[in-house]
PDB file of N, CA and C in Angstrom:
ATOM      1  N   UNK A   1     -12.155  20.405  -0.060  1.00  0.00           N
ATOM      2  CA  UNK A   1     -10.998  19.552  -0.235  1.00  0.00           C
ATOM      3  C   UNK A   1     -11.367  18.277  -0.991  1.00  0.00           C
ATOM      4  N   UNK A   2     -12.716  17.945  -0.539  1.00  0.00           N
ATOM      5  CA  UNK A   2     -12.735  16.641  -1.389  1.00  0.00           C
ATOM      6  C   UNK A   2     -13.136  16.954  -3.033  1.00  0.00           C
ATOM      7  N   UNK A   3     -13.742  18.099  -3.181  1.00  0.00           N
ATOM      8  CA  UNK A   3     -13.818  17.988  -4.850  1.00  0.00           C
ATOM      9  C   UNK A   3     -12.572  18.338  -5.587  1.00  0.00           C
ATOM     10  N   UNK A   4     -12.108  18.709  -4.724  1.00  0.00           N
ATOM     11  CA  UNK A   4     -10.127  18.826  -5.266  1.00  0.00           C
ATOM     12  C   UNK A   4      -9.700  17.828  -5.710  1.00  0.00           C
ATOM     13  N   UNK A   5     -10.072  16.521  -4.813  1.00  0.00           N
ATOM     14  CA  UNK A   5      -9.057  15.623  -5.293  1.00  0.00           C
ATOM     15  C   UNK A   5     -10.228  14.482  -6.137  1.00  0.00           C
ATOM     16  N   UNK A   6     -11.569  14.963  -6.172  1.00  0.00           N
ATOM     17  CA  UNK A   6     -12.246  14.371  -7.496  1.00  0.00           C
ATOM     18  C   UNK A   6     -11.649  15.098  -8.744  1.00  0.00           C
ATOM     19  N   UNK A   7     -11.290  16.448  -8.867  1.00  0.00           N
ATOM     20  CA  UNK A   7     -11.239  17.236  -9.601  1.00  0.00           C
ATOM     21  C   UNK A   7      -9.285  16.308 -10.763  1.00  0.00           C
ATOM     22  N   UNK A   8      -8.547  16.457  -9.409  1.00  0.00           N
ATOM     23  CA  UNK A   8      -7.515  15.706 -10.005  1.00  0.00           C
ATOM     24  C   UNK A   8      -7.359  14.366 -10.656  1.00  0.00           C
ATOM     25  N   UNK A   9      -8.446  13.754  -9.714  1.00  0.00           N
ATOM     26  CA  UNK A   9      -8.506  12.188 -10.408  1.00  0.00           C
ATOM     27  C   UNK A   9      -8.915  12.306 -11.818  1.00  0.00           C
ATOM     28  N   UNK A  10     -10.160  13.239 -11.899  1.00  0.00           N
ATOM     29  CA  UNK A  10     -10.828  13.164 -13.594  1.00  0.00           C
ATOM     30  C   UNK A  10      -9.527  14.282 -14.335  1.00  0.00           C
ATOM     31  N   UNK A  11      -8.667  14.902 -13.989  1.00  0.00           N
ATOM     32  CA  UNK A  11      -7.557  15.191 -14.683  1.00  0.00           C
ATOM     33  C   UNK A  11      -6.447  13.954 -15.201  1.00  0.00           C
ATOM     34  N   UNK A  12      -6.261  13.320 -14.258  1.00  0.00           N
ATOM     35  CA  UNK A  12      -5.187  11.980 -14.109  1.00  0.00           C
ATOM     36  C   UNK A  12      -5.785  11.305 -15.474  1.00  0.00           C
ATOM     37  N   UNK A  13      -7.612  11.247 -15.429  1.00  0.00           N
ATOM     38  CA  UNK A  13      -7.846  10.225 -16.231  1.00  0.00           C
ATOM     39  C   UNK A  13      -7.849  10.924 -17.379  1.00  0.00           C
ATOM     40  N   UNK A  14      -7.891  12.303 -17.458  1.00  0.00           N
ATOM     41  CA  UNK A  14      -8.201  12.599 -19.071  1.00  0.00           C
ATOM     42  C   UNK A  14      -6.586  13.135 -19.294  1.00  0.00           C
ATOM     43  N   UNK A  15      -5.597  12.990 -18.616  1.00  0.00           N
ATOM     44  CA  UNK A  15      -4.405  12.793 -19.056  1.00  0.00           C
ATOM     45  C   UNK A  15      -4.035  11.616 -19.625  1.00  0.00           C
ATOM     46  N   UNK A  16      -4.427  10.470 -18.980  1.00  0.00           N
ATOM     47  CA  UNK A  16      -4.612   9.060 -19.804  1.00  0.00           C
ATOM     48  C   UNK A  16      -4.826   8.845 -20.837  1.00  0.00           C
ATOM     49  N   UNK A  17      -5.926   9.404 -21.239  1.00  0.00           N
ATOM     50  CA  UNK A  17      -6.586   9.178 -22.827  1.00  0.00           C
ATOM     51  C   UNK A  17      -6.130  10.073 -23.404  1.00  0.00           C
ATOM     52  N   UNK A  18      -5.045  11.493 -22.801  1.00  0.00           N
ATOM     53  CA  UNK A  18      -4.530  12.406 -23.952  1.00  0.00           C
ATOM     54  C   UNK A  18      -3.328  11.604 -24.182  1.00  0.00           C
ATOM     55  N   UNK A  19      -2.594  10.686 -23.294  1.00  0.00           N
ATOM     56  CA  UNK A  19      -1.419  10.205 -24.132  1.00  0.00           C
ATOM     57  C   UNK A  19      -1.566   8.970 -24.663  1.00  0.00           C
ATOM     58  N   UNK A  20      -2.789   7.978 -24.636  1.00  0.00           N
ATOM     59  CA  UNK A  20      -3.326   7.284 -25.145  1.00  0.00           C
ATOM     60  C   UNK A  20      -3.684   7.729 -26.685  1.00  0.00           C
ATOM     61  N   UNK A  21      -4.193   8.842 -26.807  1.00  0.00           N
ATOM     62  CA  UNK A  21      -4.059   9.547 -28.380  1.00  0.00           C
ATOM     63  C   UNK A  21      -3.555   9.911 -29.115  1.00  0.00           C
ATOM     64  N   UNK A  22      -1.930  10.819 -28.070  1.00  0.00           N
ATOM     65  CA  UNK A  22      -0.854  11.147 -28.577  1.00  0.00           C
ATOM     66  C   UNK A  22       0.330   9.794 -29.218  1.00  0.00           C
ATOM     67  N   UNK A  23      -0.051   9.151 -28.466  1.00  0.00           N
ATOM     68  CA  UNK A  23       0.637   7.588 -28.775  1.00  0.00           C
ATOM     69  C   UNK A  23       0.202   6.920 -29.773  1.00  0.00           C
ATOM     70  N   UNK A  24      -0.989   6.753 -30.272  1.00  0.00           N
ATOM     71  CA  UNK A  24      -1.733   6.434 -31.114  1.00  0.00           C
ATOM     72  C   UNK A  24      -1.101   7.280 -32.946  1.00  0.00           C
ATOM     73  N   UNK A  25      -1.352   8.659 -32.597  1.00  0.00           N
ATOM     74  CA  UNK A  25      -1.326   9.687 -33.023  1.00  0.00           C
ATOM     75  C   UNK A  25       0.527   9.258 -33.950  1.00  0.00           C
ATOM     76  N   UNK A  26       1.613   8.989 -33.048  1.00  0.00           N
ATOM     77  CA  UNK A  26       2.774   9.027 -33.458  1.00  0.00           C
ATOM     78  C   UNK A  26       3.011   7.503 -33.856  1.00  0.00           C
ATOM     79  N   UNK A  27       1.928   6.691 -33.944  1.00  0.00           N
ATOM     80  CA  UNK A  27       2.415   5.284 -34.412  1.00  0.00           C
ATOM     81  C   UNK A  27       1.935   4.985 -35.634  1.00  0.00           C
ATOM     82  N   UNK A  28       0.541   5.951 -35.797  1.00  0.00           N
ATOM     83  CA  UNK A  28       0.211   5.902 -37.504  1.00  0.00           C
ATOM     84  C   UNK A  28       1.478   6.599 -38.393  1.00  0.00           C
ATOM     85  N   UNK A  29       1.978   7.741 -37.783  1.00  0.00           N
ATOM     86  CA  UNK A  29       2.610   8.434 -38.473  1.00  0.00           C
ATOM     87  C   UNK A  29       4.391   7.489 -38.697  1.00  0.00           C
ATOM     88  N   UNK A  30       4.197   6.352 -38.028  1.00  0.00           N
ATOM     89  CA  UNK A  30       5.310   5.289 -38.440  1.00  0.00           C
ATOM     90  C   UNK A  30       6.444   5.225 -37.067  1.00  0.00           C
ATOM     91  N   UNK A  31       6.167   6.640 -36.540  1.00  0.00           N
ATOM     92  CA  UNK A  31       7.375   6.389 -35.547  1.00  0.00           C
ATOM     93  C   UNK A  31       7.432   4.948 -34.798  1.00  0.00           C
ATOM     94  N   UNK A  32       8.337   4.927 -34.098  1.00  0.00           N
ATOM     95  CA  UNK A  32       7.812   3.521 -32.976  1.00  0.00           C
ATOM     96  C   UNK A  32       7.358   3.522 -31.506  1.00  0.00           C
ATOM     97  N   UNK A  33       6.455   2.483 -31.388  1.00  0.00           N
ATOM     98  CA  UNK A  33       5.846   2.736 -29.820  1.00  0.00           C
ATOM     99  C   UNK A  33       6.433   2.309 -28.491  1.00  0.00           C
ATOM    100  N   UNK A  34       6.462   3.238 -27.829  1.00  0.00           N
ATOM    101  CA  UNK A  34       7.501   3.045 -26.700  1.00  0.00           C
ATOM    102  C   UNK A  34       6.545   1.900 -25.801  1.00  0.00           C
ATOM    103  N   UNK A  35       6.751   0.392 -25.634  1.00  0.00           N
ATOM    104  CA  UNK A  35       6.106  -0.493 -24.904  1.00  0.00           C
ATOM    105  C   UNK A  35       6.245  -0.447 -23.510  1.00  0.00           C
ATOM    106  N   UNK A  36       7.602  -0.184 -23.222  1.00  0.00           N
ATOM    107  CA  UNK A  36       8.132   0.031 -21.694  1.00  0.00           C
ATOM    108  C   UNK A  36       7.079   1.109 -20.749  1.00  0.00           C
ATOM    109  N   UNK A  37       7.010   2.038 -21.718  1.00  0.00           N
ATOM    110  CA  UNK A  37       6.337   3.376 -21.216  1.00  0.00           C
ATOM    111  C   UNK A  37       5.296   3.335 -20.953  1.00  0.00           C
ATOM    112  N   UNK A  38       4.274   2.409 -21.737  1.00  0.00           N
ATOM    113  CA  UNK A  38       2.996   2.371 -21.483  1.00  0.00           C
ATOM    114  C   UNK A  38       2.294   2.822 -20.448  1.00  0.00           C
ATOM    115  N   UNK A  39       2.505   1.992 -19.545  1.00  0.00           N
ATOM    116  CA  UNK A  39       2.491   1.472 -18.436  1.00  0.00           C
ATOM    117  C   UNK A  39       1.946   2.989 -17.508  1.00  0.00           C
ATOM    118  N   UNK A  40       3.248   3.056 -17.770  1.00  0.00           N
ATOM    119  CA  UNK A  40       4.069   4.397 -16.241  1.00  0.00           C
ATOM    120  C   UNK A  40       2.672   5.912 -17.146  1.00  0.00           C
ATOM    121  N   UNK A  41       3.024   6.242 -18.456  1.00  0.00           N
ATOM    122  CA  UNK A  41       1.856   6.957 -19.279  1.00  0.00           C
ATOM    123  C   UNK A  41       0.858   6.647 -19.374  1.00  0.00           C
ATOM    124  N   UNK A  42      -0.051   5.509 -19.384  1.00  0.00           N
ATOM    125  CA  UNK A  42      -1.155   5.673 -19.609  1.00  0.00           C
ATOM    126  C   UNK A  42      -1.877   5.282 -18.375  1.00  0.00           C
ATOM    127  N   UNK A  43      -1.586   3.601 -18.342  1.00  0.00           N
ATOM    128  CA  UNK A  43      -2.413   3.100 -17.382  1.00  0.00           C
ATOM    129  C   UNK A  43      -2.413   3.672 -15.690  1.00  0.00           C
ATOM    130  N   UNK A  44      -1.129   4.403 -15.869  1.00  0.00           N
ATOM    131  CA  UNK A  44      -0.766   4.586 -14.161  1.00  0.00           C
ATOM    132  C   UNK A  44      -1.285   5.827 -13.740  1.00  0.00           C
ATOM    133  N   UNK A  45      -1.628   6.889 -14.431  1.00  0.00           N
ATOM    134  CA  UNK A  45      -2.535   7.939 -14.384  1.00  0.00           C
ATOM    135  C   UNK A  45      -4.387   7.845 -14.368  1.00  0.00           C
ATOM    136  N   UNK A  46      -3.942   6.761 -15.186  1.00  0.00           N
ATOM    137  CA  UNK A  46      -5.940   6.132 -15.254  1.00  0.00           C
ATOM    138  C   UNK A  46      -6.371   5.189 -14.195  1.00  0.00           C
ATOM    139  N   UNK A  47      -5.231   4.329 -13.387  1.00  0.00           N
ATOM    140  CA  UNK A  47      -5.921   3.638 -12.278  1.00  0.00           C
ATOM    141  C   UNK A  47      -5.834   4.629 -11.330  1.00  0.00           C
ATOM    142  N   UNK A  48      -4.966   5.580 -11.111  1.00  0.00           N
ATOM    143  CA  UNK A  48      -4.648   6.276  -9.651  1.00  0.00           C
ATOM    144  C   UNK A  48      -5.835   7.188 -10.193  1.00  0.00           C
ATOM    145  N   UNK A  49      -6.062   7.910 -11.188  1.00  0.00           N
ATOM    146  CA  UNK A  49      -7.464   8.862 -11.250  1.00  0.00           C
ATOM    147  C   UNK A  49      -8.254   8.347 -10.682  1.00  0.00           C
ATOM    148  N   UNK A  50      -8.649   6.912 -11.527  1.00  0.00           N
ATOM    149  CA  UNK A  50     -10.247   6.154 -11.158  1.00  0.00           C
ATOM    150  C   UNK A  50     -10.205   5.750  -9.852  1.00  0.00           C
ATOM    151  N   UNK A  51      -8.662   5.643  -8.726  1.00  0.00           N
ATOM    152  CA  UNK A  51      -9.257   5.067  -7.482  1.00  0.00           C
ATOM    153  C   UNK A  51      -9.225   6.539  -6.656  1.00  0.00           C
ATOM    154  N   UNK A  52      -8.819   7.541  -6.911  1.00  0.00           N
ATOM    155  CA  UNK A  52      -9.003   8.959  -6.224  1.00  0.00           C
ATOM    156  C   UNK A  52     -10.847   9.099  -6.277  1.00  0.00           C
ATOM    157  N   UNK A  53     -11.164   9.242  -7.492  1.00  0.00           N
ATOM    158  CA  UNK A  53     -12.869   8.984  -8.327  1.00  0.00           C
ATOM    159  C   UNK A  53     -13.859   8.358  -7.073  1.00  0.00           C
ATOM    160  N   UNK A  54     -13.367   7.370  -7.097  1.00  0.00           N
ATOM    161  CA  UNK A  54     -14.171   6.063  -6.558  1.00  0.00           C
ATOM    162  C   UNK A  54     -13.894   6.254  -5.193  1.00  0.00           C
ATOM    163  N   UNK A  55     -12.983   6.778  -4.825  1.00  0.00           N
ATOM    164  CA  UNK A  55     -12.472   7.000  -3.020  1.00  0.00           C
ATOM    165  C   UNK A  55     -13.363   7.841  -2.327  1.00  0.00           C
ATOM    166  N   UNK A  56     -13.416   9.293  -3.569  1.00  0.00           N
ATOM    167  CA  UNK A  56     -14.625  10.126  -2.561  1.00  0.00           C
ATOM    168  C   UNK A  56     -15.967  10.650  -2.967  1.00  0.00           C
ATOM    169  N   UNK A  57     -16.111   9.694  -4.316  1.00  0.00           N
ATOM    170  CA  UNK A  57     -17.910  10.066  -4.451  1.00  0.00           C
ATOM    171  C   UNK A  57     -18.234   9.768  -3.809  1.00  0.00           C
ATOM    172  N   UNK A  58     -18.670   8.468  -3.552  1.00  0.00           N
ATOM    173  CA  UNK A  58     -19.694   7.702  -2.602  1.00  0.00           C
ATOM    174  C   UNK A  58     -19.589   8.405  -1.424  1.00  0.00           C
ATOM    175  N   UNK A  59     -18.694   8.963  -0.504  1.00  0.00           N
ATOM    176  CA  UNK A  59     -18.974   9.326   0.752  1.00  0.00           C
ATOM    177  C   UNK A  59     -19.311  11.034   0.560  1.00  0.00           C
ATOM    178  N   UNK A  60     -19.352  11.429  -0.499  1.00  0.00           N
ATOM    179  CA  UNK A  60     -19.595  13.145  -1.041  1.00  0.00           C
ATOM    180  C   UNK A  60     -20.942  12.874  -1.215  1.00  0.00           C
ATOM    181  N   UNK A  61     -21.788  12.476  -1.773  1.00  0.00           N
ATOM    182  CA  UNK A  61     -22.723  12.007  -2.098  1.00  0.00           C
ATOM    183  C   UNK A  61     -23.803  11.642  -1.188  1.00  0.00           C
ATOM    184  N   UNK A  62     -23.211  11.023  -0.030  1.00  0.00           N
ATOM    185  CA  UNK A  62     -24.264  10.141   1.116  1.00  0.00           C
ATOM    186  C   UNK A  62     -24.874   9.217   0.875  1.00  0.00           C
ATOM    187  N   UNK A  63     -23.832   8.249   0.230  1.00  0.00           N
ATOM    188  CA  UNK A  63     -24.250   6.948  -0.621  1.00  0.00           C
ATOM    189  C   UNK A  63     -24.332   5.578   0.954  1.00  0.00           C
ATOM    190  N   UNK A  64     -25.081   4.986   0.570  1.00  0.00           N
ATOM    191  CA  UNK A  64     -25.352   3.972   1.752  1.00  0.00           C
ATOM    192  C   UNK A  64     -24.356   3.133   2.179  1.00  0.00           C
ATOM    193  N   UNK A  65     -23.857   2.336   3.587  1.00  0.00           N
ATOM    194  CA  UNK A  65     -22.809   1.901   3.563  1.00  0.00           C
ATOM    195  C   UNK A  65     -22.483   0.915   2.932  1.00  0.00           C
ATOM    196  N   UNK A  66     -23.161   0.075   2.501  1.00  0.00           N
ATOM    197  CA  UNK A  66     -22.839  -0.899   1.606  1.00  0.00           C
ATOM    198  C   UNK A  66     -22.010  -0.305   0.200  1.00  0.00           C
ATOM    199  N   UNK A  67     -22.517   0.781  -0.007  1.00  0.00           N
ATOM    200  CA  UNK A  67     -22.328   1.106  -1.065  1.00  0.00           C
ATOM    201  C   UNK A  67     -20.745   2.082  -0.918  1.00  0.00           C
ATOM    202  N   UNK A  68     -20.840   2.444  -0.381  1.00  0.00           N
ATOM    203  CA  UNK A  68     -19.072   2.799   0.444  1.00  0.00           C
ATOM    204  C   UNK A  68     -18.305   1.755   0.530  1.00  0.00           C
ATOM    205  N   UNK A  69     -18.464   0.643   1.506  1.00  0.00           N
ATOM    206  CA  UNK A  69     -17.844  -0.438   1.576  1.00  0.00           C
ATOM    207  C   UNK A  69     -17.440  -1.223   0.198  1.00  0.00           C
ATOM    208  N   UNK A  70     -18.298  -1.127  -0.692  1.00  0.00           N
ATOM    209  CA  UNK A  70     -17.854  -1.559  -2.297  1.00  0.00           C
ATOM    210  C   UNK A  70     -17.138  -0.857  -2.584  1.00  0.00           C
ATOM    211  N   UNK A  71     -17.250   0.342  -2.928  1.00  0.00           N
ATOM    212  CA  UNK A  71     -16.029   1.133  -3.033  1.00  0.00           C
ATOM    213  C   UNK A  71     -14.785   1.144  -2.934  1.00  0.00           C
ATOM    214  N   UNK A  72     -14.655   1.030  -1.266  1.00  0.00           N
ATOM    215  CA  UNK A  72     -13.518   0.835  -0.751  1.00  0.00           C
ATOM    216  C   UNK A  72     -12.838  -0.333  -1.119  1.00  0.00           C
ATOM    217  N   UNK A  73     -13.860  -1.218  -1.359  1.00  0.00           N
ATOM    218  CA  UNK A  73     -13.376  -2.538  -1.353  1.00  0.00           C
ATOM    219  C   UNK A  73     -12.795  -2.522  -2.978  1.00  0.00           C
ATOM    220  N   UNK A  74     -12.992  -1.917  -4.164  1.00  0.00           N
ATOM    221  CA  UNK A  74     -12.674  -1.973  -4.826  1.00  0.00           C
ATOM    222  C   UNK A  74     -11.835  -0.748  -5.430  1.00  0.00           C
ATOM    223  N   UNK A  75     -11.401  -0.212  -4.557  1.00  0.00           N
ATOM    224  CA  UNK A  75      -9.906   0.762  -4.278  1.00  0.00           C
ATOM    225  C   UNK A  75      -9.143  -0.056  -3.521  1.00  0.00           C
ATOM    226  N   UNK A  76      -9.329  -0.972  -2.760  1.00  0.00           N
ATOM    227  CA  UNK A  76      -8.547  -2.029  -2.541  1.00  0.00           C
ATOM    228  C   UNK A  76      -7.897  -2.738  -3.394  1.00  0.00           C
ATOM    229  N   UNK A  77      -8.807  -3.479  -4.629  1.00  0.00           N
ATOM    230  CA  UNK A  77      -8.451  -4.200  -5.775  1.00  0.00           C
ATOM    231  C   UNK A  77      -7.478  -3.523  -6.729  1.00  0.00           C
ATOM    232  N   UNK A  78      -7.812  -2.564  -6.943  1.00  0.00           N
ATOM    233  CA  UNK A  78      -7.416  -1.433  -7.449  1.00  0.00           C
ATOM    234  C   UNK A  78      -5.864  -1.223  -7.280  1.00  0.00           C
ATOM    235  N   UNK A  79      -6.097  -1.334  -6.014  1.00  0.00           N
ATOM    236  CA  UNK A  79      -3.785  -0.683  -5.477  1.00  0.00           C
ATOM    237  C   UNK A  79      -3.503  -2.200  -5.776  1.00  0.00           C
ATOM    238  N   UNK A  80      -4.108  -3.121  -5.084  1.00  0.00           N
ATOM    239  CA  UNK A  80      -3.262  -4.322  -5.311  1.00  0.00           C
ATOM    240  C   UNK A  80      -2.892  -5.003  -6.837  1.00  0.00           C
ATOM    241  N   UNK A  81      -4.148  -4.856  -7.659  1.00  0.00           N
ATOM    242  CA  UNK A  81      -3.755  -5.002  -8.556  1.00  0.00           C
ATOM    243  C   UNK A  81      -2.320  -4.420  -9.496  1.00  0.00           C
ATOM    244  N   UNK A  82      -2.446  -2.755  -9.090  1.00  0.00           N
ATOM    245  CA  UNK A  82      -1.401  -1.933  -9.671  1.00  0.00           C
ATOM    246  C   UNK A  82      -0.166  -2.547  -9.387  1.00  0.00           C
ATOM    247  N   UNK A  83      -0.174  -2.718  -7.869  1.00  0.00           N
ATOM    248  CA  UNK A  83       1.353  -3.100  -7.036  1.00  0.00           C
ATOM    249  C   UNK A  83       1.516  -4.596  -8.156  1.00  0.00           C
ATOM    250  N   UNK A  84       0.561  -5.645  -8.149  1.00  0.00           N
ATOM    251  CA  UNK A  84       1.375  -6.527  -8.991  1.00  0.00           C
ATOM    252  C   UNK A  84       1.816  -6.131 -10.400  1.00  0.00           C
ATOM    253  N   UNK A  85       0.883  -5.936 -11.321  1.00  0.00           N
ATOM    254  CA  UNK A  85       1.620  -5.100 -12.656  1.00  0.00           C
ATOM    255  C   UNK A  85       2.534  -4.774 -12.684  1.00  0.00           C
ATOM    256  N   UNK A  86       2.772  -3.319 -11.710  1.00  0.00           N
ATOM    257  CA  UNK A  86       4.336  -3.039 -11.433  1.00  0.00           C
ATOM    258  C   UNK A  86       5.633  -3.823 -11.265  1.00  0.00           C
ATOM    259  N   UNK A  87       5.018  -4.619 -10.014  1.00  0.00           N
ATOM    260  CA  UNK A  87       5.895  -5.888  -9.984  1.00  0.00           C
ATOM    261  C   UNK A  87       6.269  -6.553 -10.795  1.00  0.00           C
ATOM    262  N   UNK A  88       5.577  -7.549 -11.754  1.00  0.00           N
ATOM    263  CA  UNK A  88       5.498  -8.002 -12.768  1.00  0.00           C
ATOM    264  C   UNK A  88       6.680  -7.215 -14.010  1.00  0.00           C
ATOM    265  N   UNK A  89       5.856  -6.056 -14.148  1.00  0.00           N
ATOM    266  CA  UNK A  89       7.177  -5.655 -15.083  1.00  0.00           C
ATOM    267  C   UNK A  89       8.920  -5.045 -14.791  1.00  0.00           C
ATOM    268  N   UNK A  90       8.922  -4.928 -13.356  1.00  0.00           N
ATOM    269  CA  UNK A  90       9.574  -4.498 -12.801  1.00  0.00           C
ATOM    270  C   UNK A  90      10.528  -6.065 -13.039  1.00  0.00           C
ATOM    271  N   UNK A  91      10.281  -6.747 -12.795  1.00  0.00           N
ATOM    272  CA  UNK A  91      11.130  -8.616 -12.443  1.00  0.00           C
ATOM    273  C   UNK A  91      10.769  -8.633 -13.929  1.00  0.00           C
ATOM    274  N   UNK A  92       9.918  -8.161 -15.103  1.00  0.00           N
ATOM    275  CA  UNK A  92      10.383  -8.496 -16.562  1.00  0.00           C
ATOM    276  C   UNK A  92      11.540  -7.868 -16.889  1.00  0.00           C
ATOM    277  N   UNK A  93      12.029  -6.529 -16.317  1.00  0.00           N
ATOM    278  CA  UNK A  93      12.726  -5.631 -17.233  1.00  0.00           C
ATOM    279  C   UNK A  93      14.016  -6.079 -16.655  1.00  0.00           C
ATOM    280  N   UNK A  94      14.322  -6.265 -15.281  1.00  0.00           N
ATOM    281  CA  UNK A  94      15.349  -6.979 -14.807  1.00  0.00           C
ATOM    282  C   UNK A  94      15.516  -8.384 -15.168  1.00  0.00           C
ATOM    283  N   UNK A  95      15.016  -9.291 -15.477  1.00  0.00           N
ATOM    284  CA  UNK A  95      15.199 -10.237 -16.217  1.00  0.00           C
ATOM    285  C   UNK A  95      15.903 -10.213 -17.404  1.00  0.00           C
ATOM    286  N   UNK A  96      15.249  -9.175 -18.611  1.00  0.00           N
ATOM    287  CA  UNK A  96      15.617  -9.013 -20.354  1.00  0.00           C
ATOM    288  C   UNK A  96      16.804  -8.116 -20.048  1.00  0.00           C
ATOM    289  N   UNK A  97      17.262  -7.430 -18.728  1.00  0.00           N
ATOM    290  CA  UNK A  97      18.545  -6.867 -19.364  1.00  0.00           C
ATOM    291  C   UNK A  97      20.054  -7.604 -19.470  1.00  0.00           C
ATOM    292  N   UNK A  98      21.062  -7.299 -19.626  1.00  0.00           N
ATOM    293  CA  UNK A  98      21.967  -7.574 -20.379  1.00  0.00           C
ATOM    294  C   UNK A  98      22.905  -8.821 -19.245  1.00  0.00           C
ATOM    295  N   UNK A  99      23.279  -9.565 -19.625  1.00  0.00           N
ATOM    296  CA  UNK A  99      23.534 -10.729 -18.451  1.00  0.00           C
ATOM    297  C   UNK A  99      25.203 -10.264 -17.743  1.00  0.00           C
ATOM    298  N   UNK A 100      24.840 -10.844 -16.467  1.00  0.00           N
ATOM    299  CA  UNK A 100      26.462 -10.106 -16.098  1.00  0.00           C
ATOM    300  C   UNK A 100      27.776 -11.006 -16.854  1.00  0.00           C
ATOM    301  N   UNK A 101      27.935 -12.093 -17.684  1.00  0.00           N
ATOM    302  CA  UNK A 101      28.963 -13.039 -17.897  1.00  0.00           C
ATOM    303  C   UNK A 101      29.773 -12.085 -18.595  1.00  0.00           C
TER     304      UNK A 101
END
């Protein structure tokens, strides 16, 4: 069970960098880049991979507790950080839309 969900995280992340390319890919070619989307496409597949990653090597492994406890501690950083981002753009996009007057 646990290399399952290493297995998905390094999917999550190399889904990241495939629409990180595909995006890339359609902005040389002139189309325009969806900014809103970013977000939810790239980055949000690449932090939730890397904290799935980071959640169960160290204890697959028989890594020392210190070295777990970092971990954890930085799958901690990890969600909280996400939750503000989200936030953040969540109170941008409701802000820029259209005013009720």
């Amino acid at each position: 069970m646990d290399w399952s969900v290493v297995v998905m995280g390094c999917l999550l992340v190399l889904l990241s960098f495939g629409c990180r390319w595909w995006e890339r890919a359609h902005v040389r070619k002139g189309t325009r880049s969806r900014q809103g989307m970013r977000f939810y496409a790239i980055w949000m597949p690449l932090l939730i991979g890397l904290g799935m990653i980071v959640a169960k090597v160290p204890h697959m492994v028989g890594a020392p507790f210190a070295i777990v406890m970092a971990a954890d501690t930085l799958i901690l950083v990890l969600a909280v950080t996400t939750a503000l981002v989200l936030a953040v753009q969540v109170r941008r996009r409701a802000g820029s839309g259209p005013s009720a007057e």
